[in-house]
C-alpha atoms as a PDB file:
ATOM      1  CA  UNK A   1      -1.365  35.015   5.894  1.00  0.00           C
ATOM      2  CA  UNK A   2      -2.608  32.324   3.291  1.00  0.00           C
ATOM      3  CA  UNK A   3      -3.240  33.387   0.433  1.00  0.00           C
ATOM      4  CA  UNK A   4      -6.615  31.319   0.208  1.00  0.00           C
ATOM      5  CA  UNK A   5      -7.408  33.586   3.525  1.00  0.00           C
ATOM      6  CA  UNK A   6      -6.835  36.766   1.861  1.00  0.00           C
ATOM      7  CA  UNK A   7      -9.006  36.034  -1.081  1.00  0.00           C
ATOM      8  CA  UNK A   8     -11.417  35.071   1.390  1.00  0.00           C
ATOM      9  CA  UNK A   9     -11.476  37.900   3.824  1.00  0.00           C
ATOM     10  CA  UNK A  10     -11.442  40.216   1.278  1.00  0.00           C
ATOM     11  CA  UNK A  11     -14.767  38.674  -0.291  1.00  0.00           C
ATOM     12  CA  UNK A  12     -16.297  38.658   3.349  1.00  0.00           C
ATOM     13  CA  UNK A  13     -15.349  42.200   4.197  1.00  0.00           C
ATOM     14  CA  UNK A  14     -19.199  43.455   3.940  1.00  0.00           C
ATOM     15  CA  UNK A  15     -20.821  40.518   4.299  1.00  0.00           C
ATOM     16  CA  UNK A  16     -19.848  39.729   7.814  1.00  0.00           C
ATOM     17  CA  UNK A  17     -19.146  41.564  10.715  1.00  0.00           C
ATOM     18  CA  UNK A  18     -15.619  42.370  11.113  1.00  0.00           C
ATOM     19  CA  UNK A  19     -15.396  40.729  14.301  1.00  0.00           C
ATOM     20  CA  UNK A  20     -15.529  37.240  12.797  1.00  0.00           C
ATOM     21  CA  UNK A  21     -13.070  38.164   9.449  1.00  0.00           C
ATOM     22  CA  UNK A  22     -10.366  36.795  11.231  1.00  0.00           C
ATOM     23  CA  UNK A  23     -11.883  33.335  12.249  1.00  0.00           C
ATOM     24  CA  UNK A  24     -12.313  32.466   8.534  1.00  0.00           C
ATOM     25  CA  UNK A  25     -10.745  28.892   7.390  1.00  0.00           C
ATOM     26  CA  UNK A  26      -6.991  29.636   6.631  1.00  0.00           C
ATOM     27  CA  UNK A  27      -6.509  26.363   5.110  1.00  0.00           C
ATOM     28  CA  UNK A  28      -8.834  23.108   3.254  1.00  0.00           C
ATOM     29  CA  UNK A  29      -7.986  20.578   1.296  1.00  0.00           C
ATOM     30  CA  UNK A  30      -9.215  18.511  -1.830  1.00  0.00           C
ATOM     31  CA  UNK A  31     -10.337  15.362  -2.854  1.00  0.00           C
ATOM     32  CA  UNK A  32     -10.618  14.818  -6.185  1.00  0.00           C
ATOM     33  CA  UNK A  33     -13.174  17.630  -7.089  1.00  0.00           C
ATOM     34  CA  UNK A  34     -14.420  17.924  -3.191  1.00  0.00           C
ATOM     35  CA  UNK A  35     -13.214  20.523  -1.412  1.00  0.00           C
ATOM     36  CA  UNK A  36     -13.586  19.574   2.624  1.00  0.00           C
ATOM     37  CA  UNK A  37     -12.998  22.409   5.190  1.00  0.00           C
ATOM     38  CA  UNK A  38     -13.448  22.915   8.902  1.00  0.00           C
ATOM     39  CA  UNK A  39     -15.182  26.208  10.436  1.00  0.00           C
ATOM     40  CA  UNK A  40     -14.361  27.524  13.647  1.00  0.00           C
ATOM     41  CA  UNK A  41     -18.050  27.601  16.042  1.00  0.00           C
ATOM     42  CA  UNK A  42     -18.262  31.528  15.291  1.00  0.00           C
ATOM     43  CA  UNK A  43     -19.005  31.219  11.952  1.00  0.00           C
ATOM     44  CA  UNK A  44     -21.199  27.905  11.346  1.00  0.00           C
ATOM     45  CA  UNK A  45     -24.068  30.379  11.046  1.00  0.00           C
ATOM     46  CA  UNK A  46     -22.613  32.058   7.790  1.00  0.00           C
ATOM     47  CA  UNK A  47     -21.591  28.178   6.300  1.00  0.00           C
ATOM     48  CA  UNK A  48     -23.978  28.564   3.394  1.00  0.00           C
ATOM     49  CA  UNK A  49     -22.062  32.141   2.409  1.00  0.00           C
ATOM     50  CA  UNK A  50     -18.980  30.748   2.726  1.00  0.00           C
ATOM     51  CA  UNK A  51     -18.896  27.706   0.588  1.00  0.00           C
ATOM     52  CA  UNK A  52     -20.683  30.026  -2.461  1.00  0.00           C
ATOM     53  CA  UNK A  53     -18.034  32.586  -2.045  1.00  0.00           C
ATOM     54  CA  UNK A  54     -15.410  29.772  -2.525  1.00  0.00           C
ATOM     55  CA  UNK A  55     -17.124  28.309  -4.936  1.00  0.00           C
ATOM     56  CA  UNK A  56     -16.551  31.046  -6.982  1.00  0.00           C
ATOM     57  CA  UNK A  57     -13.038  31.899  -5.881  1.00  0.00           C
ATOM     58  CA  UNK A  58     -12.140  28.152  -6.859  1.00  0.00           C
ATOM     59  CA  UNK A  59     -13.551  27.118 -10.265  1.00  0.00           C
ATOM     60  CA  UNK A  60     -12.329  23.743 -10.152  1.00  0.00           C
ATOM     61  CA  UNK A  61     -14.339  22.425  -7.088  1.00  0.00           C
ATOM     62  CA  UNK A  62     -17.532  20.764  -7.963  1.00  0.00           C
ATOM     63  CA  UNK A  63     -18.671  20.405  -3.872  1.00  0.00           C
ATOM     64  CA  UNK A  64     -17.873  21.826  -0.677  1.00  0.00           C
ATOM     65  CA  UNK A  65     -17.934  19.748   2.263  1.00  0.00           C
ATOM     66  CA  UNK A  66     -17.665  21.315   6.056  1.00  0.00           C
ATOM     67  CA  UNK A  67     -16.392  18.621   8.482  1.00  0.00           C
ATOM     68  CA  UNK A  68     -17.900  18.685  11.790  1.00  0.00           C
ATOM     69  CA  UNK A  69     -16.633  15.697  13.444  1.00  0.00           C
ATOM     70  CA  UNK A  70     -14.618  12.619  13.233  1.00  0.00           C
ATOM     71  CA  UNK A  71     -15.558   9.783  15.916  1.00  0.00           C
ATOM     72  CA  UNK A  72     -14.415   6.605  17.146  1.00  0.00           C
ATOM     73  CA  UNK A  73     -11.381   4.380  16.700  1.00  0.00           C
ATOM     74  CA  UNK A  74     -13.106   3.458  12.994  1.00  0.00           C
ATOM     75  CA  UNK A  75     -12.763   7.406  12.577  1.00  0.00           C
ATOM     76  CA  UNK A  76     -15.997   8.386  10.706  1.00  0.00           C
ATOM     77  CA  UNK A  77     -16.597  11.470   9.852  1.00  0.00           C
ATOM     78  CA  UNK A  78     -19.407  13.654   9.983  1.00  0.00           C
ATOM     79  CA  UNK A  79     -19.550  16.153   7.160  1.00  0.00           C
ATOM     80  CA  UNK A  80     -21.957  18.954   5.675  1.00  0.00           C
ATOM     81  CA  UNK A  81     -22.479  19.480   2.059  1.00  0.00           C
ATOM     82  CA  UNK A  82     -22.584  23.683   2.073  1.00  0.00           C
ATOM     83  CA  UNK A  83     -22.177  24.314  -1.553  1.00  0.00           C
ATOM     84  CA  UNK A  84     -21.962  22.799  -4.867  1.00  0.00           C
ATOM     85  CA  UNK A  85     -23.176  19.290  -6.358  1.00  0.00           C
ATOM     86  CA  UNK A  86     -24.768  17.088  -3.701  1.00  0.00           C
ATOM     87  CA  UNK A  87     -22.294  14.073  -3.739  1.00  0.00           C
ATOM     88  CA  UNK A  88     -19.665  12.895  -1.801  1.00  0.00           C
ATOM     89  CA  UNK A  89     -18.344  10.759  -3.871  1.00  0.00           C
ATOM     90  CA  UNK A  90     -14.644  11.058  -5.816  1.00  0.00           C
ATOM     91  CA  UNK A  91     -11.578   9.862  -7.083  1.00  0.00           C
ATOM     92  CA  UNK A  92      -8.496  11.209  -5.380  1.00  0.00           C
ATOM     93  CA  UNK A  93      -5.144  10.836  -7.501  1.00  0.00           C
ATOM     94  CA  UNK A  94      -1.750  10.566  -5.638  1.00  0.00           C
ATOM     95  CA  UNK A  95       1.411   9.398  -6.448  1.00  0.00           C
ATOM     96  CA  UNK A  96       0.311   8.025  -9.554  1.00  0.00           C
ATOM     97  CA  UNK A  97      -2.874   5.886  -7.233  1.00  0.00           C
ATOM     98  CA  UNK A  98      -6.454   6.443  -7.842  1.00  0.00           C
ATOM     99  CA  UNK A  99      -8.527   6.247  -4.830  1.00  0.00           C
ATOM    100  CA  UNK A 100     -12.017   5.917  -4.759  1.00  0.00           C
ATOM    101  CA  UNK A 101     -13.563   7.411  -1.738  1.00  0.00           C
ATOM    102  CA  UNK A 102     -17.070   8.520  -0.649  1.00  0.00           C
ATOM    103  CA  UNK A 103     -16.024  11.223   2.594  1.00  0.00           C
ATOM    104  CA  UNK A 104     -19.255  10.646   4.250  1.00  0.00           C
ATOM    105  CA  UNK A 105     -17.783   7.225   5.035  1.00  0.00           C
ATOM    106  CA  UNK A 106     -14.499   7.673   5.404  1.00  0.00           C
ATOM    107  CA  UNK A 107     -11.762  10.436   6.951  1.00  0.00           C
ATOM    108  CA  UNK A 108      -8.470  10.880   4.681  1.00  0.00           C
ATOM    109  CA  UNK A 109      -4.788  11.654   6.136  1.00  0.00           C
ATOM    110  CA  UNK A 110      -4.189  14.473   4.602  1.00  0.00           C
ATOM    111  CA  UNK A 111      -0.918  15.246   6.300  1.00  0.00           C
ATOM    112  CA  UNK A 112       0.357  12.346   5.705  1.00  0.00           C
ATOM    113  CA  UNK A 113       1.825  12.887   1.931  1.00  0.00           C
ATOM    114  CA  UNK A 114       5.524  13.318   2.656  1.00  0.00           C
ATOM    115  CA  UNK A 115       5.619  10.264   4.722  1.00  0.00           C
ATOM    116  CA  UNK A 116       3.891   8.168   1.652  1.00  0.00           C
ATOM    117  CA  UNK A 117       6.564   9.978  -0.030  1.00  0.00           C
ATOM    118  CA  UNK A 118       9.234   8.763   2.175  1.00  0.00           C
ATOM    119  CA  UNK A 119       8.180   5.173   2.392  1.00  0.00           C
ATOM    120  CA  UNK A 120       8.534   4.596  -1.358  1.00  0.00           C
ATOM    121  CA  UNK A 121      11.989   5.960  -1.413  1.00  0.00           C
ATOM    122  CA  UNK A 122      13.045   3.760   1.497  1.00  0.00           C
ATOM    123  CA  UNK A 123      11.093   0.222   0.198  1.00  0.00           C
ATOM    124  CA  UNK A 124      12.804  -2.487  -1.577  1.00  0.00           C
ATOM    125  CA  UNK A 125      11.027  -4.610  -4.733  1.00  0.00           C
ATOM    126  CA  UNK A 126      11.524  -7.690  -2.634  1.00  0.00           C
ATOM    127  CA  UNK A 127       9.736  -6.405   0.851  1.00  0.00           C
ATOM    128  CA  UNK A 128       6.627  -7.755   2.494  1.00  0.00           C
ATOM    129  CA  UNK A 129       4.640  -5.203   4.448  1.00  0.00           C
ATOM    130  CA  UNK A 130       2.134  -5.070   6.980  1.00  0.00           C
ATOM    131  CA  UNK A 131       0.209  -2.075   7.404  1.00  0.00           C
ATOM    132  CA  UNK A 132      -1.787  -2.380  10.084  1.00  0.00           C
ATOM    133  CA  UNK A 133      -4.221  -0.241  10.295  1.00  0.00           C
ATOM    134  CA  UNK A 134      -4.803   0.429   6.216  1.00  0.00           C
ATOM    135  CA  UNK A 135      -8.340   2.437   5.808  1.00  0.00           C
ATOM    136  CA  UNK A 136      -9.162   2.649   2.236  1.00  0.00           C
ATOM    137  CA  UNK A 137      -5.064   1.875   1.339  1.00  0.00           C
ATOM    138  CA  UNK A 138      -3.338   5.018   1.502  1.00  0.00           C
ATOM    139  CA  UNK A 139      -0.098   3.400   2.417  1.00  0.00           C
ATOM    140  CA  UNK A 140      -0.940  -0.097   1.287  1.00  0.00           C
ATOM    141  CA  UNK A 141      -1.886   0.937  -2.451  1.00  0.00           C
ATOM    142  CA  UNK A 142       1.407   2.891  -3.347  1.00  0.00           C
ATOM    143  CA  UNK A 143       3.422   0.568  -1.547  1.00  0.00           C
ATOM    144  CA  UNK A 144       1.928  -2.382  -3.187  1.00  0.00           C
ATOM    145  CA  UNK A 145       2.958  -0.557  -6.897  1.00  0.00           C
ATOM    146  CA  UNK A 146       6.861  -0.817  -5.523  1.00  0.00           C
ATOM    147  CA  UNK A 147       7.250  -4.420  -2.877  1.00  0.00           C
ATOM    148  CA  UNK A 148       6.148  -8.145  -3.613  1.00  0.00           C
ATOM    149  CA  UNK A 149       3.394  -8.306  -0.627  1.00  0.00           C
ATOM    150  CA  UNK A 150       1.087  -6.168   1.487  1.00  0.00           C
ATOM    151  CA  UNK A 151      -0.762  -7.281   3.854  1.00  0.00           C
ATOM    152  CA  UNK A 152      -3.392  -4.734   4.633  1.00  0.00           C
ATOM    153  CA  UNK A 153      -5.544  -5.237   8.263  1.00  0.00           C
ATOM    154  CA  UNK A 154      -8.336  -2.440   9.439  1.00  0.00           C
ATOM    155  CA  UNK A 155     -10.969  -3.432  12.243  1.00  0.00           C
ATOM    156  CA  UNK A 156     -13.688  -1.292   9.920  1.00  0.00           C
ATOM    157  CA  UNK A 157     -15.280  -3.313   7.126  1.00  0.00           C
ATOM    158  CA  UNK A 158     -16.639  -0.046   5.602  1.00  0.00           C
ATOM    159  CA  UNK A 159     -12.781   0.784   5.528  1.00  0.00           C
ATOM    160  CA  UNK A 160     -12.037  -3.000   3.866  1.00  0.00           C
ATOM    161  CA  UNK A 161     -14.719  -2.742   1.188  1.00  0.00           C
ATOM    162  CA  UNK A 162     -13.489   0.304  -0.325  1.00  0.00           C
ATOM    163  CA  UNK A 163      -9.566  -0.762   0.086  1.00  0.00           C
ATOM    164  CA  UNK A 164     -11.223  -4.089  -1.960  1.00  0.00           C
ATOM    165  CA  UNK A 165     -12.203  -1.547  -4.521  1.00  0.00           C
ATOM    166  CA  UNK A 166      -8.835   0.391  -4.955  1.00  0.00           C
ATOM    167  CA  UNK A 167      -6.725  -2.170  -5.022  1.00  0.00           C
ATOM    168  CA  UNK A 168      -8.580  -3.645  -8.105  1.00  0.00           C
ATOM    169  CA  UNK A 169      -8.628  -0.299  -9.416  1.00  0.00           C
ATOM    170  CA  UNK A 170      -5.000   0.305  -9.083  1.00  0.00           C
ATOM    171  CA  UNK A 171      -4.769  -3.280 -10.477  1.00  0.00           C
ATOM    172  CA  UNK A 172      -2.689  -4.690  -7.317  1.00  0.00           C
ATOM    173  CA  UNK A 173      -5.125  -7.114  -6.006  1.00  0.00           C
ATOM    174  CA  UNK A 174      -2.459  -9.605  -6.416  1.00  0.00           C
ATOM    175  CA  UNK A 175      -0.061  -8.017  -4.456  1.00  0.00           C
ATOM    176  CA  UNK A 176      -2.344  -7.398  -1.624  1.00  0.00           C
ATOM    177  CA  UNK A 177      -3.930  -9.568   0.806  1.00  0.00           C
ATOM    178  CA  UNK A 178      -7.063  -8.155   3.469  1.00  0.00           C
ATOM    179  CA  UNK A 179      -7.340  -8.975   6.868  1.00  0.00           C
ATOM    180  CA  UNK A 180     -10.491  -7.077   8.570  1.00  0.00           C
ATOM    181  CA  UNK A 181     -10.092  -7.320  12.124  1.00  0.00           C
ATOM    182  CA  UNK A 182      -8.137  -5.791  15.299  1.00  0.00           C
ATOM    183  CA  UNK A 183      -5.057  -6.089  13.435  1.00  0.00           C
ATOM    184  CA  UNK A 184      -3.350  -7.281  17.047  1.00  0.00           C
ATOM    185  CA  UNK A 185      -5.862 -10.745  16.030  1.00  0.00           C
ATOM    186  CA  UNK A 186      -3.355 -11.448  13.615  1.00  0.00           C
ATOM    187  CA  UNK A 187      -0.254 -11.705  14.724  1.00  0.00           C
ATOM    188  CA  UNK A 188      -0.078 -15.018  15.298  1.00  0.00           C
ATOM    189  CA  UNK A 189      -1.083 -15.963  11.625  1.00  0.00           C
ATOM    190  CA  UNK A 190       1.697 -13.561  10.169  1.00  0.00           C
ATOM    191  CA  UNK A 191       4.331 -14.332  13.002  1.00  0.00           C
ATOM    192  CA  UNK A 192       7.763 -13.207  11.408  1.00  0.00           C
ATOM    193  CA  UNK A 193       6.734 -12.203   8.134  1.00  0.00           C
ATOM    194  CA  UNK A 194       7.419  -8.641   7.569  1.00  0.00           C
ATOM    195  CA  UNK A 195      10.270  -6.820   6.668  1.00  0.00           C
ATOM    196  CA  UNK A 196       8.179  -3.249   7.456  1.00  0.00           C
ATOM    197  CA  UNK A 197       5.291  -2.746   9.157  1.00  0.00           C
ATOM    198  CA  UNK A 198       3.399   0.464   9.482  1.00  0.00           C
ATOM    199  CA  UNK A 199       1.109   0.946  13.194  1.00  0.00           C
ATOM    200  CA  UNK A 200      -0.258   4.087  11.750  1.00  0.00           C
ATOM    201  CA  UNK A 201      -2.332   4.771  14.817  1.00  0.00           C
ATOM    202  CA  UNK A 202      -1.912   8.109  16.392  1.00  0.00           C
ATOM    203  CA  UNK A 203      -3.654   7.196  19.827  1.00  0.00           C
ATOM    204  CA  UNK A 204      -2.341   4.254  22.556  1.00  0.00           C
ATOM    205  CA  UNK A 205      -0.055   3.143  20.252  1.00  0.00           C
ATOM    206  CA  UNK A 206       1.871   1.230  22.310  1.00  0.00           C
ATOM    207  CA  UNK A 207      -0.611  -1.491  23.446  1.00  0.00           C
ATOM    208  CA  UNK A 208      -0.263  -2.624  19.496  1.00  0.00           C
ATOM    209  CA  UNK A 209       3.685  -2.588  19.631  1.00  0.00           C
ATOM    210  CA  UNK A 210       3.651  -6.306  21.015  1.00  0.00           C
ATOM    211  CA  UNK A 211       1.793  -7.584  17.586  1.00  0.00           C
ATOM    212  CA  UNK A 212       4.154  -5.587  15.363  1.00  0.00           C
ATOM    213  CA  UNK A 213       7.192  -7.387  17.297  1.00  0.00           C
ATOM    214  CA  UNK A 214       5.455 -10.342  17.215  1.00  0.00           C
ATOM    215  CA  UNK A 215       4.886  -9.984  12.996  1.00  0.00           C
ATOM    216  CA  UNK A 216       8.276  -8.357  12.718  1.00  0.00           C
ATOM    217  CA  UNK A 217      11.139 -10.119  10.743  1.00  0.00           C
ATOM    218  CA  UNK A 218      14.964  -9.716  11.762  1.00  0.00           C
ATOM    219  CA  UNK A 219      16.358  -6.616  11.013  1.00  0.00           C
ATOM    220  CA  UNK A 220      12.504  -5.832   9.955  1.00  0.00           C
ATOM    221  CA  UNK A 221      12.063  -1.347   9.764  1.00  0.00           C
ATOM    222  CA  UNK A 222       8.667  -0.815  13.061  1.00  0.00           C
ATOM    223  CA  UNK A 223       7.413   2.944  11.655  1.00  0.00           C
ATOM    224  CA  UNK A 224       5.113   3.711  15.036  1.00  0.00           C
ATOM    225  CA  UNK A 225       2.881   6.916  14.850  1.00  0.00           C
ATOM    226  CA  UNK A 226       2.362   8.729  17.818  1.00  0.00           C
ATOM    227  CA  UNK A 227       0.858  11.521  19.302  1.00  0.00           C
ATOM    228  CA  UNK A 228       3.446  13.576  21.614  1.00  0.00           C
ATOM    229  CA  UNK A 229       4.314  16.530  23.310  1.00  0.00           C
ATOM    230  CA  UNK A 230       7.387  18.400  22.656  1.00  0.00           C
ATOM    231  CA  UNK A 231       8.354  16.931  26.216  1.00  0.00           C
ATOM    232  CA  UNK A 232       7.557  13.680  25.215  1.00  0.00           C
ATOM    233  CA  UNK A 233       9.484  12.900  21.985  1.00  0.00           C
ATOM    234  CA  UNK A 234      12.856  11.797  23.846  1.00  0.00           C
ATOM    235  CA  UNK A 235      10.864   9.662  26.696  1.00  0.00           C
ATOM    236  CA  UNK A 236       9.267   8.160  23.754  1.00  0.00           C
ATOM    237  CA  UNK A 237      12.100   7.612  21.864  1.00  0.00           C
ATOM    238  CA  UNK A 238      14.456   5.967  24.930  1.00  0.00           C
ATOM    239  CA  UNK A 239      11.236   3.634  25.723  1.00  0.00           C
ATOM    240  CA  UNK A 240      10.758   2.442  22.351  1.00  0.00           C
ATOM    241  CA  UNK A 241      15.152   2.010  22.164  1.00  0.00           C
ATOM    242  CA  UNK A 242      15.149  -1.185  23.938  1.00  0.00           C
ATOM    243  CA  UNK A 243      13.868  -2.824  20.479  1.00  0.00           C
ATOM    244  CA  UNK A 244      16.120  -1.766  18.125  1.00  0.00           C
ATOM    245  CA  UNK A 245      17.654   1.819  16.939  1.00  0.00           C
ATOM    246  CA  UNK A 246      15.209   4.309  17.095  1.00  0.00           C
ATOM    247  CA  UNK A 247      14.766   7.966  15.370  1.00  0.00           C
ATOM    248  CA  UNK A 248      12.073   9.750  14.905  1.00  0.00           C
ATOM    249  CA  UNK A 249      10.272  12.751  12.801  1.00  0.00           C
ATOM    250  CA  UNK A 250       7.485  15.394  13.001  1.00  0.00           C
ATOM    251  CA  UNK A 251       5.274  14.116  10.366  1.00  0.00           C
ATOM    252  CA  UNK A 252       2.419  17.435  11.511  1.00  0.00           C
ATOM    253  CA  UNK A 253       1.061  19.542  14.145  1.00  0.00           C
ATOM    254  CA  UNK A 254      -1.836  17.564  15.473  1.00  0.00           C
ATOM    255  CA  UNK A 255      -2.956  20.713  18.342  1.00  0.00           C
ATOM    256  CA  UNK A 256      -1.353  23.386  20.272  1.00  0.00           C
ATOM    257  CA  UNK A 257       1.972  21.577  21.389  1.00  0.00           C
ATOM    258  CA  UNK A 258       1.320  18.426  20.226  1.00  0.00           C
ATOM    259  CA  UNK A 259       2.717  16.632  17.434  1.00  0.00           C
ATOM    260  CA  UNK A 260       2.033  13.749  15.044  1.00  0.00           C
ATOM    261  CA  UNK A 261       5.041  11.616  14.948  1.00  0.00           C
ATOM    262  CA  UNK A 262       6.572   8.664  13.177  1.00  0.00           C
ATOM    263  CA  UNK A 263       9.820   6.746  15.019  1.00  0.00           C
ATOM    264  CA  UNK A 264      11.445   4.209  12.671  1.00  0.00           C
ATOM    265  CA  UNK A 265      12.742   1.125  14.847  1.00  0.00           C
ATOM    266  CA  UNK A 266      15.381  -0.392  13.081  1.00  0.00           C
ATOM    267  CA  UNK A 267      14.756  -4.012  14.910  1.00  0.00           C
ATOM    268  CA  UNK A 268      18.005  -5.459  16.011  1.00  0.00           C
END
C-alpha cells in the first residue's frame, strides 16, 4: 500500500462511501508544480473532493490535473483542472534539463526516467543520434548536453514548436537539428548517419524498423520500444536477431500482462 494511498484513504474515510475507498489513485506524478492523476470511472463524481484533499496533503503542488484521455498517434491528452491554480503551464526539471511544457498540449513519459538514465551512461561525446519520434525532447535534450548531433523528427508540429523552445532553453540549439514529419520521410536525407537511433514508439513498431536500418550507421546501437506480452518478448527478440545482436529490457508495465519494452540491436 502507497503511502500517498494511505494518506488518502484515511482523509476519505467519511467523506465517501466505503465501497469506493479502495478505488482511490494509488499513484500520480508531477510536473514541475502540476500534479496530473488518473481516476478510476467510480469516483469521477467525487474529482472536485479529491484534488482539495490532496491539495492539502501536498503543499508543494500549485494545480491538480485529472487525465481523462490520451488520443491519436500525436498522443494529446485530454486533462481536467480539479483543484488549484487554473494553468497548465510548467517547467519540469530532469537530469539537469528544463522543459517547458503546457499538459493540455502535450502527454509526458513518465516511465521512461531510467531509460534517459541509461542512454547517457551508454552515449559517447562523438555520437550522432536520431530520435525519431522526439515530442517536446525528452530524449533529444539530455542527449544533446552529452553527443555532437541530434537529430530530432516528430510528425506533430505542436510537439516541434515546444522541442524549438527547450532546446534554446537548455541552450543546445546548436547541437540539434528538427525534422517535423513521419520520421520514416526522412530516411533517405539522413541515409547512414547515425550511430544510435531511438524508435520510441510503443505501437506497430516494426513498420518504422526499415527507416531506422536505412539511417543506421555500421555497428550503429537500434533501441526499438515495443509493446509485448510476456509470450511475446522472445518471438520479438529472435525476429528482430536477424539485424544484429539483440537484448532487451522491461522499461514498465503498460496493462495487465503487457509490457513496455526497449531491445537494443547492436547492428552487425
Amino acid at each position: 500500500m502507497s503511502k500517498f494511498y494511505k494518506k488518502l484513504r484515511n482523509e476519505f474515510e467519511r467523506d465517501i462511501p466505503e465501497k469506493y475507498l479502495d478505488f482511490l489513485p494509488r499513484s500520480y506524478y508531477m510536473l514541475g508544480d502540476i500534479l496530473l492523476l488518473k481516476l478510476n470511472k467510480k469516483l469521477i463524481r467525487y474529482r472536485k473532493k479529491i484534488g482539495l484533499k490532496i491539495l492539502n496533503l501536498l503543499p508543494y503542488v500549485k494545480t491538480i490535473c485529472l487525465i481523462k484521455d490520451i488520443k491519436g498517434v500525436k498522443r494529446i491528452p485530454k486533462i481536467e483542472i480539479i483543484a488549484g491554480k487554473k494553468n497548465t503551464k510548467t517547467i519540469h526539471k530532469e537530469f539537469g534539463c528544463r522543459f517547458y511544457i503546457d499538459v493540455a498540449d502535450l502527454m509526458w513519459s513518465k516511465g521512461n526516467k531510467a531509460e534517459k538514465k541509461r542512454l547517457l551512461e551508454q552515449v559517447n561525446p562523438g555520437e550522432v543520434i536520431v530520435d525519431m519520434f522526439s515530442g517536446l525532447g525528452y530524449f533529444s535534450i539530455i542527449l544533446a548536453k552529452k553527443v555532437e548531433k541530434v537529430y530530432s523528427i516528430d510528425v506533430n508540429p505542436v510537439a516541434t514548436e515546444y522541442l524549438r523552445k527547450n532546446a534554446f532553453l537548455n541552450k543546445v540549439s546548436n547541437k540539434i537539428e528538427i525534422l517535423q514529419g513521419d520520421c520514416r520521410k526522412f530516411a533517405p536525407l539522413l541515409e547512414g548517419v547515425a550511430d544510435r537511433i531511438i524508435v520510441g514508439y510503443i505501437y506497430d513498431t516494426e513498420k518504422f524498423l526499415p527507416a531506422a536500418l536505412k539511417m543506421a550507421k555500421k555497428e550503429c546501437v537500434i533501441h526499438f520500444h515495443k509493446n509485448v506480452t510476456d509470450k511475446e518478448l522472445e518471438k520479438v527478440k529472435n525476429k528482430l536477431e536477424k539485424h544484429g545482436s539483440v537484448t532487451f529490457r522491461k522499461i514498465k508495465s503498460y496493462s495487465p500482462k503487457v509490457w513496455h519494452v526497449v531491445y537494443d540491436i547492436n547492428i552487425y
